[in-house]
N, C-alpha and C. Protein backbone atom coordinates (compact mmCIF):
# COMPACT_ATOMS: atom_id res chain seq x y z
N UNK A 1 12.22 -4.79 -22.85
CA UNK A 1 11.15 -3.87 -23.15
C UNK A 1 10.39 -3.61 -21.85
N UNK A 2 10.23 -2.14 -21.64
CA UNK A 2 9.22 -1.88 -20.82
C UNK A 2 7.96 -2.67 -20.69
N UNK A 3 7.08 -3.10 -19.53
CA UNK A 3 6.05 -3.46 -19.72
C UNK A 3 5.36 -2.43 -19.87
N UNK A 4 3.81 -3.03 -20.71
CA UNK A 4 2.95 -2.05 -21.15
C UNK A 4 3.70 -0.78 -21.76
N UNK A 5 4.23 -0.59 -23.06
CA UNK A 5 4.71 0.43 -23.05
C UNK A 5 3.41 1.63 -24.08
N UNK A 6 2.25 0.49 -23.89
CA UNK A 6 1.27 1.76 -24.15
C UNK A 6 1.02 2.58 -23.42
N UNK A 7 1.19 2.45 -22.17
CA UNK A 7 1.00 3.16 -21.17
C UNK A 7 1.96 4.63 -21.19
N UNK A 8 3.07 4.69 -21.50
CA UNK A 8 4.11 5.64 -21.36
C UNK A 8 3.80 6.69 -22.08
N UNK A 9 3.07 6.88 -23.11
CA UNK A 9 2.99 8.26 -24.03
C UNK A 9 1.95 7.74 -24.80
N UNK A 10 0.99 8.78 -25.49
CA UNK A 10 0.02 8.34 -26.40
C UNK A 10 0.33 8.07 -27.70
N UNK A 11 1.56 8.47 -28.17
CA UNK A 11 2.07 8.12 -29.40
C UNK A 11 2.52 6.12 -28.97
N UNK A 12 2.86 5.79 -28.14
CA UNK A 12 3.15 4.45 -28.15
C UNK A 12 1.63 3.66 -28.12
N UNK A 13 0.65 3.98 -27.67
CA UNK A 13 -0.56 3.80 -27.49
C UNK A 13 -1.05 3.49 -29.20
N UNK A 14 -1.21 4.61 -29.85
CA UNK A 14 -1.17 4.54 -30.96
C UNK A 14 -0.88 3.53 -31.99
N UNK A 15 0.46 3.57 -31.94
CA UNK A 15 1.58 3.14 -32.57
C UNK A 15 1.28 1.11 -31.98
N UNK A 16 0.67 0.63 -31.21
CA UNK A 16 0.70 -0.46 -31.09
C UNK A 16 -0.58 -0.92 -30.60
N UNK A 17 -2.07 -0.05 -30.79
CA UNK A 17 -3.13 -0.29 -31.56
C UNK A 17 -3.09 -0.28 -33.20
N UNK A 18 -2.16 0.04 -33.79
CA UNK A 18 -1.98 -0.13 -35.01
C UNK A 18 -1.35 -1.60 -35.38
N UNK A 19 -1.23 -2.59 -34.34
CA UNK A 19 -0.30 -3.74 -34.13
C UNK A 19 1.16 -3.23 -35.07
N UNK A 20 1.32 -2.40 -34.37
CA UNK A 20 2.91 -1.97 -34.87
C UNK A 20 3.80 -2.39 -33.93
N UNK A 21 4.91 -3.00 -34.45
CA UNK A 21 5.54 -3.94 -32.93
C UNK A 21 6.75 -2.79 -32.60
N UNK A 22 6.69 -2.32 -31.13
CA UNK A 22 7.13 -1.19 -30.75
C UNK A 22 8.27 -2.10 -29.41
N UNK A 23 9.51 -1.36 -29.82
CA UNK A 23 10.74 -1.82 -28.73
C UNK A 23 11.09 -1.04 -28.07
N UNK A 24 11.08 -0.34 -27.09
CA UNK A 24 11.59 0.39 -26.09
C UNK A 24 12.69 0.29 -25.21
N UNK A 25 13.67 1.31 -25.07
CA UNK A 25 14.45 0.99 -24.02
C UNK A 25 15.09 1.73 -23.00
N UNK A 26 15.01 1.96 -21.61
CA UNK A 26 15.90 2.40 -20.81
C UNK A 26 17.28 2.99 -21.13
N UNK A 27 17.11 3.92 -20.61
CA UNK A 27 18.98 4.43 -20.75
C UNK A 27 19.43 4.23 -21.89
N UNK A 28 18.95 4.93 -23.10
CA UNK A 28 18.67 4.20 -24.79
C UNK A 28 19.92 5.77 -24.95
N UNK A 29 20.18 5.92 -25.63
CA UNK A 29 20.99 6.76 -26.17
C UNK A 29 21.11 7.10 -27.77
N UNK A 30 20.89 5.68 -28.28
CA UNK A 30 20.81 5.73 -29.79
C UNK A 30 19.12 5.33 -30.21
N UNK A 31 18.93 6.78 -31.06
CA UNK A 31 17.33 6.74 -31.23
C UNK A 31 17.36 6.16 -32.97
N UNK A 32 16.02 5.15 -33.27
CA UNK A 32 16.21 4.88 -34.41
C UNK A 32 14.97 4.32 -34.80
N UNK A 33 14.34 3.91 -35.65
CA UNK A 33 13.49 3.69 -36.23
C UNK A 33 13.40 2.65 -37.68
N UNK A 34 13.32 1.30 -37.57
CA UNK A 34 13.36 0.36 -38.77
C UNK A 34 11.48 0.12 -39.34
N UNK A 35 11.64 0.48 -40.41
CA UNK A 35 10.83 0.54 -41.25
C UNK A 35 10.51 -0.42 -41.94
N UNK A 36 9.47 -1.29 -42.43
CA UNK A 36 9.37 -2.55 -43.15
C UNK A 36 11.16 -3.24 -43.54
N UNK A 37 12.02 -3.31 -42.77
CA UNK A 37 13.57 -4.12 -42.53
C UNK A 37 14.44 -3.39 -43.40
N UNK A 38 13.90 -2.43 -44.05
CA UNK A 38 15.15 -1.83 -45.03
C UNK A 38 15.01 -0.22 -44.61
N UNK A 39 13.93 0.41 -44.20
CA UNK A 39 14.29 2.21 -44.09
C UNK A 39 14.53 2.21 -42.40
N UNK A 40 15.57 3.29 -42.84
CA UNK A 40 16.31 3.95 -40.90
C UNK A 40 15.81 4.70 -40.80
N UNK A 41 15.58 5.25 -40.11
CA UNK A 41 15.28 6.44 -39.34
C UNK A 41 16.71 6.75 -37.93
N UNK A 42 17.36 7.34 -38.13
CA UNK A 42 18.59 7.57 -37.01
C UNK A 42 18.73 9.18 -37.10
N UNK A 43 19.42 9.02 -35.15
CA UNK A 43 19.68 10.51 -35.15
C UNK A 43 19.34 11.23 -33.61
N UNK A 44 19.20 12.08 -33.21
CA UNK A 44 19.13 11.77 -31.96
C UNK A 44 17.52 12.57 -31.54
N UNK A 45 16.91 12.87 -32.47
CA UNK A 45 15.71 13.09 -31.84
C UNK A 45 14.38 12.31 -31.29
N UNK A 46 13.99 12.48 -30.59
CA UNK A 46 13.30 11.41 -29.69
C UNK A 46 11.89 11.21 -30.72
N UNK A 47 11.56 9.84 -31.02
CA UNK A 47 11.18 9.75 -32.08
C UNK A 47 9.08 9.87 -31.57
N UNK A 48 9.01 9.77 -30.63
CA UNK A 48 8.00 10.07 -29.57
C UNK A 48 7.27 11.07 -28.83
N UNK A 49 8.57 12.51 -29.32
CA UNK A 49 8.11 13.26 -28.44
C UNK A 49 8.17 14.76 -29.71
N UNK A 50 8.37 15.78 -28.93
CA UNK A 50 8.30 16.81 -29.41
C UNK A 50 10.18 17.35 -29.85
N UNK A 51 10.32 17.93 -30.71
CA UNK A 51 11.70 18.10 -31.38
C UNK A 51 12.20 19.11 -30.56
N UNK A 52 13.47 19.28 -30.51
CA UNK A 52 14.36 20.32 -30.17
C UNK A 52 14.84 20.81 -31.66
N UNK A 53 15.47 22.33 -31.07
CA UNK A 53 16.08 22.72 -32.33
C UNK A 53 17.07 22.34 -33.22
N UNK A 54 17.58 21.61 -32.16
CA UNK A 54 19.01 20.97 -32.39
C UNK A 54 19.20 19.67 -32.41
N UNK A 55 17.88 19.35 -32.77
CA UNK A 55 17.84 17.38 -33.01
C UNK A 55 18.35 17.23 -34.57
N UNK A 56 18.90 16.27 -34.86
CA UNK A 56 18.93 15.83 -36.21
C UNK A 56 18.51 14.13 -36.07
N UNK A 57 18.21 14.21 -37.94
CA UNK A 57 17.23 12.49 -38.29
C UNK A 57 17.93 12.48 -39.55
N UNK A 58 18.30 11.04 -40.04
CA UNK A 58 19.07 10.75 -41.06
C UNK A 58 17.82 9.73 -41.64
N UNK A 59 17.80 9.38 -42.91
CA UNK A 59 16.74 8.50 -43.38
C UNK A 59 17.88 7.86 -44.43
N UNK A 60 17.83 6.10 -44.36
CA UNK A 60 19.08 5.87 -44.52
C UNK A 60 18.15 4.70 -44.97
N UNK A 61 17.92 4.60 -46.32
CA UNK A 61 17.29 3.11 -47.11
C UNK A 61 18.77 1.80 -47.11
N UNK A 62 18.37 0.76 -45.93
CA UNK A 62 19.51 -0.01 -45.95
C UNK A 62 18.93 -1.44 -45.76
N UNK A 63 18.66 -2.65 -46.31
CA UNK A 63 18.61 -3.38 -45.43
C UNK A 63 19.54 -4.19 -44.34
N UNK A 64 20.74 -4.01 -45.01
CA UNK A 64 22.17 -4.65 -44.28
C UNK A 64 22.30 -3.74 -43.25
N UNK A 65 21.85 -2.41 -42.75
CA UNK A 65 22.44 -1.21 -41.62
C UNK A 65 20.80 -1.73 -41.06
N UNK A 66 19.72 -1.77 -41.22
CA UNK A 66 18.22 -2.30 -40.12
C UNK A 66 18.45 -3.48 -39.90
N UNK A 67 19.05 -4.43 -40.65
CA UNK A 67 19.36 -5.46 -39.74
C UNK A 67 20.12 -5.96 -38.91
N UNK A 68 21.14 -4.82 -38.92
CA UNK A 68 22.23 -4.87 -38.10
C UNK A 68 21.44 -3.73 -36.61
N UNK A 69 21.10 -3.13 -36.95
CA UNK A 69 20.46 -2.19 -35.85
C UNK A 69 19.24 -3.29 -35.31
N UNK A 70 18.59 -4.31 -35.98
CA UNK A 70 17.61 -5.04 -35.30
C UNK A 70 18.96 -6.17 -34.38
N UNK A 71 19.59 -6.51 -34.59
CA UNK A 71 20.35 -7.54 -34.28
C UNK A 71 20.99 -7.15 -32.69
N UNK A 72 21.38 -5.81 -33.23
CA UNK A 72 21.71 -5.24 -32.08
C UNK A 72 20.47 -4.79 -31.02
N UNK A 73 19.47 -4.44 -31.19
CA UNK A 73 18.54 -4.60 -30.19
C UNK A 73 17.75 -5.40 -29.66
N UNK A 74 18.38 -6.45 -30.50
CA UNK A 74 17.63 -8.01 -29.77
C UNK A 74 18.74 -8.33 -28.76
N UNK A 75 20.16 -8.35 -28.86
CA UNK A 75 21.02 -8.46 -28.10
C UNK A 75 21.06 -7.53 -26.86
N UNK A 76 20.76 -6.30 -26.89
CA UNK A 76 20.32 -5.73 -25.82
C UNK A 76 19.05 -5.87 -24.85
N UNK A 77 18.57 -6.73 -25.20
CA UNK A 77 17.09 -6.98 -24.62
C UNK A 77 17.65 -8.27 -23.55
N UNK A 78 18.40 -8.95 -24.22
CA UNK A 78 19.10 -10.29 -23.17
C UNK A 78 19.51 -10.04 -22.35
């Protein structure tokens, strides 16, 4: 994780004065969003910023697919 990643955009600012625990990453490619461990959020629009026309977002109630997407971004953090 970036340090301070309140610093980077005011939506992260936000988002972790809300003690919302926020993961960030470099050279990220796959954008996603886990929700109390069971709702996705996937897809490639940047979940931070402003949309393109041509972004798509899938909302995908899973807990077996967020915990596999948390698993995998703890492994990327090592």
């Amino acid at each position: 994780m970036p340090s301070s990643p309140q610093n980077k955009t005011p939506s992260l600012g936000r988002l972790t004065s809300a003690v919302i625990c926020v993961k960030t990453q470099n050279h990220c490619y796959e954008r996603y969003a886990i929700i109390d461990q069971s709702l996705v959020w996937y897809g490639s629009m940047n979940l931070l910023s402003k949309n393109k026309e041509d972004d798509s977002l899938m909302r995908i109630v899973s807990p077996e697919i967020a915990a596999e997407l948390l698993e995998l971004g703890l492994k990327n953090e090592q």
